[in-house]
Structure formats: structure tokens, C-alpha cells
Protein backbone atom coordinates (compact mmCIF):
# COMPACT_ATOMS: atom_id res chain seq x y z
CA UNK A 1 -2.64 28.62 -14.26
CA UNK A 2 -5.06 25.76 -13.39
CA UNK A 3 -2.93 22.72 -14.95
CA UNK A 4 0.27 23.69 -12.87
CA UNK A 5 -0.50 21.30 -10.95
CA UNK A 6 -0.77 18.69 -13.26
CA UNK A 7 2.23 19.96 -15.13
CA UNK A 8 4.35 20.11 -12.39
CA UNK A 9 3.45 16.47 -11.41
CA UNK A 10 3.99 15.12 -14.81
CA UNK A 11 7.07 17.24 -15.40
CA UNK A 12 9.86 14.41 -14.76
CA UNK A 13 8.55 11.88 -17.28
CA UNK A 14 8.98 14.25 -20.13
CA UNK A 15 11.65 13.55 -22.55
CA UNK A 16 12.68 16.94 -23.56
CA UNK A 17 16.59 16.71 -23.01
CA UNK A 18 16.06 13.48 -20.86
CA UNK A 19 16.39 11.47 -23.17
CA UNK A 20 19.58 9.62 -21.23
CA UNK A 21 17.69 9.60 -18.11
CA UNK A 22 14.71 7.82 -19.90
CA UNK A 23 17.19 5.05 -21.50
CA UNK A 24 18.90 4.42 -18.30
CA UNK A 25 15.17 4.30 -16.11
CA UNK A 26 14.10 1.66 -18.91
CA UNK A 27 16.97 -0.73 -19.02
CA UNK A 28 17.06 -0.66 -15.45
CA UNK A 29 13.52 -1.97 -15.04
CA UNK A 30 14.04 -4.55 -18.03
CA UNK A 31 16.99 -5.78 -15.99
CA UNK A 32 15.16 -5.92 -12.29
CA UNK A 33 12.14 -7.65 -14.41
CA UNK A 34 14.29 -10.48 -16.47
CA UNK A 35 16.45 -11.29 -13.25
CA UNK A 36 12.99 -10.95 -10.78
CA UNK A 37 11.65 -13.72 -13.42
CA UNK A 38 14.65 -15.89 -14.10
CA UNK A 39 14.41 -16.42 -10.13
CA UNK A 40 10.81 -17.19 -10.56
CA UNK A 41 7.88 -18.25 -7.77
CA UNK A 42 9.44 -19.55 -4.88
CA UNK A 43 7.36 -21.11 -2.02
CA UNK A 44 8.47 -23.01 0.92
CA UNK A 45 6.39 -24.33 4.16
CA UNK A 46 6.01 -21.85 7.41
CA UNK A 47 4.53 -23.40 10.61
CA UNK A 48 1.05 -24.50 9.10
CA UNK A 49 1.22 -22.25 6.33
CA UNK A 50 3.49 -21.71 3.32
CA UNK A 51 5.23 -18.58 2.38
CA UNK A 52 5.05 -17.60 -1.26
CA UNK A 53 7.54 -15.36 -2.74
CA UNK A 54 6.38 -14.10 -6.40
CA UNK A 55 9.28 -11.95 -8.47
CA UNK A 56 7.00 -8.89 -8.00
CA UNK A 57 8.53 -9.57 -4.59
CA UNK A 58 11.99 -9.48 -5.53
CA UNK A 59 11.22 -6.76 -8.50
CA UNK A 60 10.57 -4.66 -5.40
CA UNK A 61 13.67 -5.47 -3.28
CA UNK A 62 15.95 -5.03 -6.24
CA UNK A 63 14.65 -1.31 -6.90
CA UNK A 64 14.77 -0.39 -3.69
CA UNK A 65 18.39 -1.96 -3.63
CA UNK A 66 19.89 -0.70 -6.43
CA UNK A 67 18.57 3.27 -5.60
CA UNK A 68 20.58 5.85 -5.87
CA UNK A 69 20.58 6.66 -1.54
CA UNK A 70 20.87 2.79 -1.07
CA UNK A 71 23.48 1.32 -2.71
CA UNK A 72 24.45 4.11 -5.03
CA UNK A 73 25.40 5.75 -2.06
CA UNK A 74 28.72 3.11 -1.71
CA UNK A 75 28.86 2.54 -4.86
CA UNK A 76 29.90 5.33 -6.88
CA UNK A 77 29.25 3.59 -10.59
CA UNK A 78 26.27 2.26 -9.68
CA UNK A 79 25.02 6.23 -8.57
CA UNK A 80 26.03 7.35 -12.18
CA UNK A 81 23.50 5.37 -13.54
CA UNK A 82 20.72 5.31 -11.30
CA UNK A 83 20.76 9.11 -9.93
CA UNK A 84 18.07 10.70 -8.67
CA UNK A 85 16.94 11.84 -12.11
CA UNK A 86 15.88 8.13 -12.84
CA UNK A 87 14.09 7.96 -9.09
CA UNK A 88 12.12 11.25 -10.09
CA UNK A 89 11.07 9.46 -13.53
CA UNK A 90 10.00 6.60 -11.98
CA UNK A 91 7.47 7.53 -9.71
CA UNK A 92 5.18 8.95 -11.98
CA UNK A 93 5.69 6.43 -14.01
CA UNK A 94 5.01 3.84 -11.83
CA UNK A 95 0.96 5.18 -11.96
CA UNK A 96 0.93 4.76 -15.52
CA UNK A 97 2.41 1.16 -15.86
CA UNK A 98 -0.47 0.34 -13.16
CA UNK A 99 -3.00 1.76 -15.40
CA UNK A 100 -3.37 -1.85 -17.59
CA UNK A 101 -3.24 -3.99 -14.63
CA UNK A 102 -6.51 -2.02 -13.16
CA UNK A 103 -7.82 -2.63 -16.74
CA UNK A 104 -7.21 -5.85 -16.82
CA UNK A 105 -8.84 -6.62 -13.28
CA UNK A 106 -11.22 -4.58 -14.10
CA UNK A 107 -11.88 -7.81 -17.07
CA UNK A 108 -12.03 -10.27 -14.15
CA UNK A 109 -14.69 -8.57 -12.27
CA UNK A 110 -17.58 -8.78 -14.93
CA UNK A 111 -17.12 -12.82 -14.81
CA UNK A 112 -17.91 -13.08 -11.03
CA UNK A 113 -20.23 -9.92 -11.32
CA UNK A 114 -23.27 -12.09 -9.54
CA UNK A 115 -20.96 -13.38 -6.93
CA UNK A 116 -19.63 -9.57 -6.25
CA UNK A 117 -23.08 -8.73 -5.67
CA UNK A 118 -24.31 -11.33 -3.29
CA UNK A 119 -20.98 -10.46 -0.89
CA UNK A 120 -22.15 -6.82 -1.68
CA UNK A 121 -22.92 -5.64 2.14
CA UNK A 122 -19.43 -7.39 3.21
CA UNK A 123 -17.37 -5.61 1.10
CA UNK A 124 -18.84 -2.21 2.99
CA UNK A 125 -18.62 -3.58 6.47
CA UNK A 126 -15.34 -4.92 6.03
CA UNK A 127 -14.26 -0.95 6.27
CA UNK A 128 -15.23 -1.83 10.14
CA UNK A 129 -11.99 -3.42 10.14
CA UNK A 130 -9.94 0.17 10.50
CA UNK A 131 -11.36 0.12 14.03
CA UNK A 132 -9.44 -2.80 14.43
CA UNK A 133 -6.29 -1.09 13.21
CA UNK A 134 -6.79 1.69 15.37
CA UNK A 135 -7.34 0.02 18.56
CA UNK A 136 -4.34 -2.02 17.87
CA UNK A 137 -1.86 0.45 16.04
CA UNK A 138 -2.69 3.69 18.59
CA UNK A 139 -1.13 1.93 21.60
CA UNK A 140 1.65 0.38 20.01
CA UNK A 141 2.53 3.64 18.57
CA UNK A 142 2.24 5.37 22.00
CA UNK A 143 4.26 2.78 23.36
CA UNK A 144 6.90 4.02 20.96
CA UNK A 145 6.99 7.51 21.73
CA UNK A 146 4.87 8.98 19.38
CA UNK A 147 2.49 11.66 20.64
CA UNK A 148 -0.18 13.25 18.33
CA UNK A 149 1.82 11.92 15.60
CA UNK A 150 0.02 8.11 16.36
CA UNK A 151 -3.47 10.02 15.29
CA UNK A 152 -2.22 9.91 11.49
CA UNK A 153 -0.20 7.38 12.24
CA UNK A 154 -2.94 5.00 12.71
CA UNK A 155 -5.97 6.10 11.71
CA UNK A 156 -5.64 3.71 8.68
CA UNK A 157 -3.16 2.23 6.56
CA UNK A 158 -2.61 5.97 5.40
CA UNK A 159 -2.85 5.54 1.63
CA UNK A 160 -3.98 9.09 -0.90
CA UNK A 161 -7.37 9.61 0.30
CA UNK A 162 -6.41 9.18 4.32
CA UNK A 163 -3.10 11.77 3.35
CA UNK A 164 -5.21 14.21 1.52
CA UNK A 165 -7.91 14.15 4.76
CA UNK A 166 -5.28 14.76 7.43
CA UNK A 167 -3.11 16.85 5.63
CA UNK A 168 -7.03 19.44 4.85
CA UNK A 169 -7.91 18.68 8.39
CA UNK A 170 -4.67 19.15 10.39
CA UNK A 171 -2.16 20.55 7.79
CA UNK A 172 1.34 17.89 6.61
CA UNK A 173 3.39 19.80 9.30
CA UNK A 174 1.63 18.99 11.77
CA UNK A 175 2.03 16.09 14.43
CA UNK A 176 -0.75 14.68 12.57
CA UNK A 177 0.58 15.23 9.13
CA UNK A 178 3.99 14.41 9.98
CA UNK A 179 2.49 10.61 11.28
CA UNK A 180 0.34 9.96 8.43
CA UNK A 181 3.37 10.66 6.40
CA UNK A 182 5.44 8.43 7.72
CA UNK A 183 2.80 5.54 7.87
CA UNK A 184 2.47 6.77 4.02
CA UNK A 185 5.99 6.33 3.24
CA UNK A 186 6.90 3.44 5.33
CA UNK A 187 3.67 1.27 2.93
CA UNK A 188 5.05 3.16 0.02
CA UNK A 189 8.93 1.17 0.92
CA UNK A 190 7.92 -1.76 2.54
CA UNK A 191 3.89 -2.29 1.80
CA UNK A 192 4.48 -4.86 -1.22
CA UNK A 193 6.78 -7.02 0.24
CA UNK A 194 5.18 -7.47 3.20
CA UNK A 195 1.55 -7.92 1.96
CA UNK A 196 2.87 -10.10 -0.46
CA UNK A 197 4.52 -12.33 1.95
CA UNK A 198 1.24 -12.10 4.44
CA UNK A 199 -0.96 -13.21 1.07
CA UNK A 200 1.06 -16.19 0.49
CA UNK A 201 0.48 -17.63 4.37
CA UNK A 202 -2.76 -16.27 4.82
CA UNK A 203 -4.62 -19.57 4.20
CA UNK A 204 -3.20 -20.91 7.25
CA UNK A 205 -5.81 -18.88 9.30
CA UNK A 206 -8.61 -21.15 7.87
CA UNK A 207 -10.48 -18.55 6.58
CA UNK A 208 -11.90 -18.88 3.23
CA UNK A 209 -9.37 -17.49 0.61
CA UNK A 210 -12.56 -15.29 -0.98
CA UNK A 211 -12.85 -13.26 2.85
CA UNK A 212 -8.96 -13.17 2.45
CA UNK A 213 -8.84 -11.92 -1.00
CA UNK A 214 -11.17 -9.17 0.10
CA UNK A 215 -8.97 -8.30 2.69
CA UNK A 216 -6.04 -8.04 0.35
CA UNK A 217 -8.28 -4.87 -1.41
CA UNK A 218 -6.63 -2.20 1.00
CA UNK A 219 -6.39 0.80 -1.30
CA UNK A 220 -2.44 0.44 -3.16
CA UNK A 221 -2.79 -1.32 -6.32
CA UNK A 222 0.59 -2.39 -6.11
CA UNK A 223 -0.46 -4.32 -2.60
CA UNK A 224 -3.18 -5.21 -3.37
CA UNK A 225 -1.57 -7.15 -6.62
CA UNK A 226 1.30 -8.54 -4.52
CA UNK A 227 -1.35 -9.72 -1.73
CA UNK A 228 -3.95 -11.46 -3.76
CA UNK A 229 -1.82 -13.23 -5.99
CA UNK A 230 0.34 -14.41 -3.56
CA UNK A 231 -3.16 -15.86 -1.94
CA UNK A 232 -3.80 -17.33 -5.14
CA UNK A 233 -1.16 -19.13 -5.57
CA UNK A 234 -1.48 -20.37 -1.96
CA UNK A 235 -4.77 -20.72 -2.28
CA UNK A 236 -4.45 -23.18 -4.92
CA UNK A 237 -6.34 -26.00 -3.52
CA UNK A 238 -9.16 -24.69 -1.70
CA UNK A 239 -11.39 -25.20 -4.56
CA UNK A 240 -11.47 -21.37 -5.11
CA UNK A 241 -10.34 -20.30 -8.76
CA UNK A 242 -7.61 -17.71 -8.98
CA UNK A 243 -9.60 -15.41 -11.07
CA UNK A 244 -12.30 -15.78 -8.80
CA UNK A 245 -10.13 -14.29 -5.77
CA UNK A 246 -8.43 -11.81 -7.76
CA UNK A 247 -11.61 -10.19 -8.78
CA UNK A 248 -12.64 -10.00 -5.51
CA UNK A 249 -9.46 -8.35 -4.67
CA UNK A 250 -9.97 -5.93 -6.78
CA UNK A 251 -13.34 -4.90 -6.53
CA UNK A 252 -12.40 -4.14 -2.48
CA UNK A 253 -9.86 -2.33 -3.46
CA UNK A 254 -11.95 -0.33 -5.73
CA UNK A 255 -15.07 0.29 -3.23
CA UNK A 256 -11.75 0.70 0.05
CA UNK A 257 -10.95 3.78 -2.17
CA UNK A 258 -14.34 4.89 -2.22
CA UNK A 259 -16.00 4.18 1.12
CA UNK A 260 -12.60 4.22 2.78
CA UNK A 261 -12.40 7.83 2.58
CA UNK A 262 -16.03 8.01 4.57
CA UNK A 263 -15.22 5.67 6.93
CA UNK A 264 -11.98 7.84 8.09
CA UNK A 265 -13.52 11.13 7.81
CA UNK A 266 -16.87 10.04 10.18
CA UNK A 267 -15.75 7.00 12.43
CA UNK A 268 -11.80 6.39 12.28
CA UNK A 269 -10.63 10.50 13.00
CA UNK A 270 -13.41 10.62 16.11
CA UNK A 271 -12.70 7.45 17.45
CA UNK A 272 -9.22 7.94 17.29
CA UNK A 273 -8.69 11.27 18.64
CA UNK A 274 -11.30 10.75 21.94
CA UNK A 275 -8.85 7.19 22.14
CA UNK A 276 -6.04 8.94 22.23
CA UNK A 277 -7.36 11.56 25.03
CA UNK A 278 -8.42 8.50 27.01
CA UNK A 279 -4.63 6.44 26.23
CA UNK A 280 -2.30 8.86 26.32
CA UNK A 281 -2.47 9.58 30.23
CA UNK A 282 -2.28 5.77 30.80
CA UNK A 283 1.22 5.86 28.78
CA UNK A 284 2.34 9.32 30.15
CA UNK A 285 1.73 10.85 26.85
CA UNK A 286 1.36 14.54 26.27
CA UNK A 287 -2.02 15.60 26.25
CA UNK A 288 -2.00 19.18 25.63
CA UNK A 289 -4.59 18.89 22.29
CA UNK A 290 -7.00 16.23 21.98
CA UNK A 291 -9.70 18.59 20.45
CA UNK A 292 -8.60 17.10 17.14
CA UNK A 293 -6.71 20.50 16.32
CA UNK A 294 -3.68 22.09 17.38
């Protein structure tokens, strides 16, 4: 009884009678992935920066398009072959294509190992930077409407570990749950495309690209990828090599999973909830529960 867990969340990818669903999930990502590289790396100028589009970008767009509740729901041929079956195989799947891409960051890391550890104490204080979030994502989301649902909302950028705290702490149907949720799926749609796109015109802030790659390390591996190698490629000629700022990348993202979860259990949740006590009166919010319960 203790793996059906584990079998239930593995269940889709097995073949077992599935085999037509496999076949039509696998030539459906060949396809996105030879027309996402026949279009290639695009980049064009933006104000003082330069917007690079990289066919992860478009590998993205193209799934989402071609879904079976996107365009399969107008286009009735296009729903036979993509159904939901294919969706439910995917996203599993998805965690194991990612698993050679950590490995093979995990390659660029030992190169830059003595760099890694000089910037050691940065890559822990940069988990500071939530507080940033919060005090700029908790009034915008008031300002929306949203109630207790802006404490999960915007107590981070809501990947697994910030889910699995809320969800223990405040249970997923609560406001709490049901914010964090939607800040959870809203990354899981549009995260990649739009750190990709922020990657490829971060440079124009002047900062160095090896501060910037470390801010690309948010806790998604598929961000993260889209965000420091659209910096790379911006990056190009600050003198900074592009393994150099993809190993940082990656090593933030590691140690964001790690101290991330720390940093949202004892500073983001009680600086968010005694915020929201003191905000939600100035925006004529309900506040009815600001114990951090319901």
C-alpha cells in the first residue's frame, strides 16, 4: 500500500494497451522539436536591450497550441490525435526528459566549482529576494480582488516545495491553497516563455550576467533552462563564458530548492500574513483571518 502513490503518479506513462497513445505523444514532440528548430534563435533589438527568442520558446507555444482544450477544441482532427490521453502522458514524462539536462548541468558546475564557492554566501542571500516579491506581488494582487487567496498567491513564485508548504499548512481548498495554485499553474503555462524572454533582455539592466544568471536559478528546471540560456546568448559579449553562467544557473536553482523551502516556511509565510493584516484594510479587503489559519 505504500507505493500507491508512486504508482498512481507513474500510471499514465505505462504502455500496457497505450501503445497508440505513446506513438501519437512521440511524433507529436518530434514534430514541435524539428519545426521549433527549423525556425531557429531569433533575436532582435528592444529599447537598450535585445530580446532573444530560443525554439525552447516556440517548443513551448506550439504544445500549448496544439492541446487538446486549445485548439483541439475547434478543431475536431486535430483533438483525435492529441486527446487528453497524450496530455496525461506527457506530464510525467516531461520530469524524466529533464532528468539528463540536470545531469548534464550538473557537468558544468564542477568546472567553475572554485568560482561557485567564492559567490557561496550570495547564492543564500539572494533567497532575500522573495521579500521583494512579496512586497510587490501582495498589493497588486489585492488590487485585483483577491483576498486570502494573495497569501499563496505571493508568497513566492509558488513552485513544489512552496505548494506542498501551503497546501500542509492551510490545506489546497483553502483561500490559501486555491492562490498558490493558481500562481502554480499560471508558471506551469506561461513561466518558460516569459523567463525566457526576460533572460534574453536582462543584460540591459547593467548588471553583471553572473548576478543575472543566478537570478535565473528560481526553482523550475524548465525556467531556469529557458532563462539562462537566453542570458547567454545575450550575454555574449560581456566577457562572461556561457558555461560559466549556466553553471551558475544551475547551482541557484539547486540550493533555491533547498533553502527556498526555509526561507518560505520562517520569513516569507510571517511576513506575508502580518502584511496582509496591515494591507488589506487600506484596500477594503476582508479581514476576517489574518491568524495565518482559517
Amino acid at each position: 500500500m505504500t507505493n500507491d502513490t508512486t504508482s498512481d503518479r507513474w500510471a499514465p506513462i505505462r504502455t500496457g494497451g497505450r501503445l497508440s497513445a505513446h506513438l501519437r505523444t512521440h511524433l507529436t514532440v518530434l514534430l514541435i522539436v524539428v519545426v521549433a528548430e527549423l525556425i531557429g534563435t531569433i533575436t532582435f533589438p528592444l529599447g537598450p536591450g535585445q530580446v532573444v527568442l530560443l525554439p525552447l520558446l516556440y517548443a513551448v507555444v506550439l504544445g500549448l497550441g496544439l492541446s487538446y482544450s486549445v485548439l483541439g477544441s475547434v478543431i475536431e482532427p486535430l483533438r483525435s490525435v492529441v486527446d487528453e490521453d497524450v496530455s496525461r502522458i506527457a506530464s510525467p514524462l516531461l520530469v524524466i526528459a529533464l532528468m539528463p539536462l540536470g545531469v548534464k548541468y550538473g557537468t558544468l558546475v564542477a568546472p567553475s566549482f572554485y568560482d561557485l564557492v567564492a559567490a557561496g554566501p550570495a547564492f543564500v542571500l539572494q533567497e532575500f529576494g522573495n521579500l521583494g516579491t512579496i512586497l510587490i506581488a501582495l498589493p497588486l494582487a489585492l488590487l485585483l480582488g483577491l483576498k486570502r487567496e494573495s497569501i499563496g498567491a505571493a508568497v513566492s513564485i509558488a513552485r513544489e516545495p512552496t505548494l506542498g508548504v501551503i497546501t500542509d499548512k492551510y490545506g489546497i481548498e483553502s483561500p490559501e491553497g486555491r492562490g498558490v495554485l493558481g500562481t502554480y499553474v499560471t508558471g506551469t503555462v506561461l513561466g518558460t516563455v516569459f523567463f525566457g524572454l526576460l533572460g534574453g533582455f536582462a543584460p540591459a539592466t547593467g548588471l553583471h550576467p553572473l548576478a543575472l544568471s543566478m537570478a535565473c536559478g528560481m526553482g523550475s528546471a524548465s525556467m531556469m533552462t529557458a532563462c539562462s540560456t537566453s542570458l547567454a546568448a545575450a550575454a555574449g559579449g560581456a566577457g562572461v563564458a556561457e558555461d560559466q553562467i549556466l553553471s551558475f544557473a544551475a547551482t541557484s536553482n539547486l540550493l533555491t530548492g533547498i533553502t527556498g523551502l526555509y526561507m518560505v516556511i520562517l520569513v516569507g509565510l510571517p511576513v506575508i500574513t502580518r502584511l496582509y493584516a496591515f494591507l488589506a484594510p487600506v484596500f477594503g479587503r476582508d479581514t476576517a483571518a489574518t491568524d495565518g489559519g482559517e
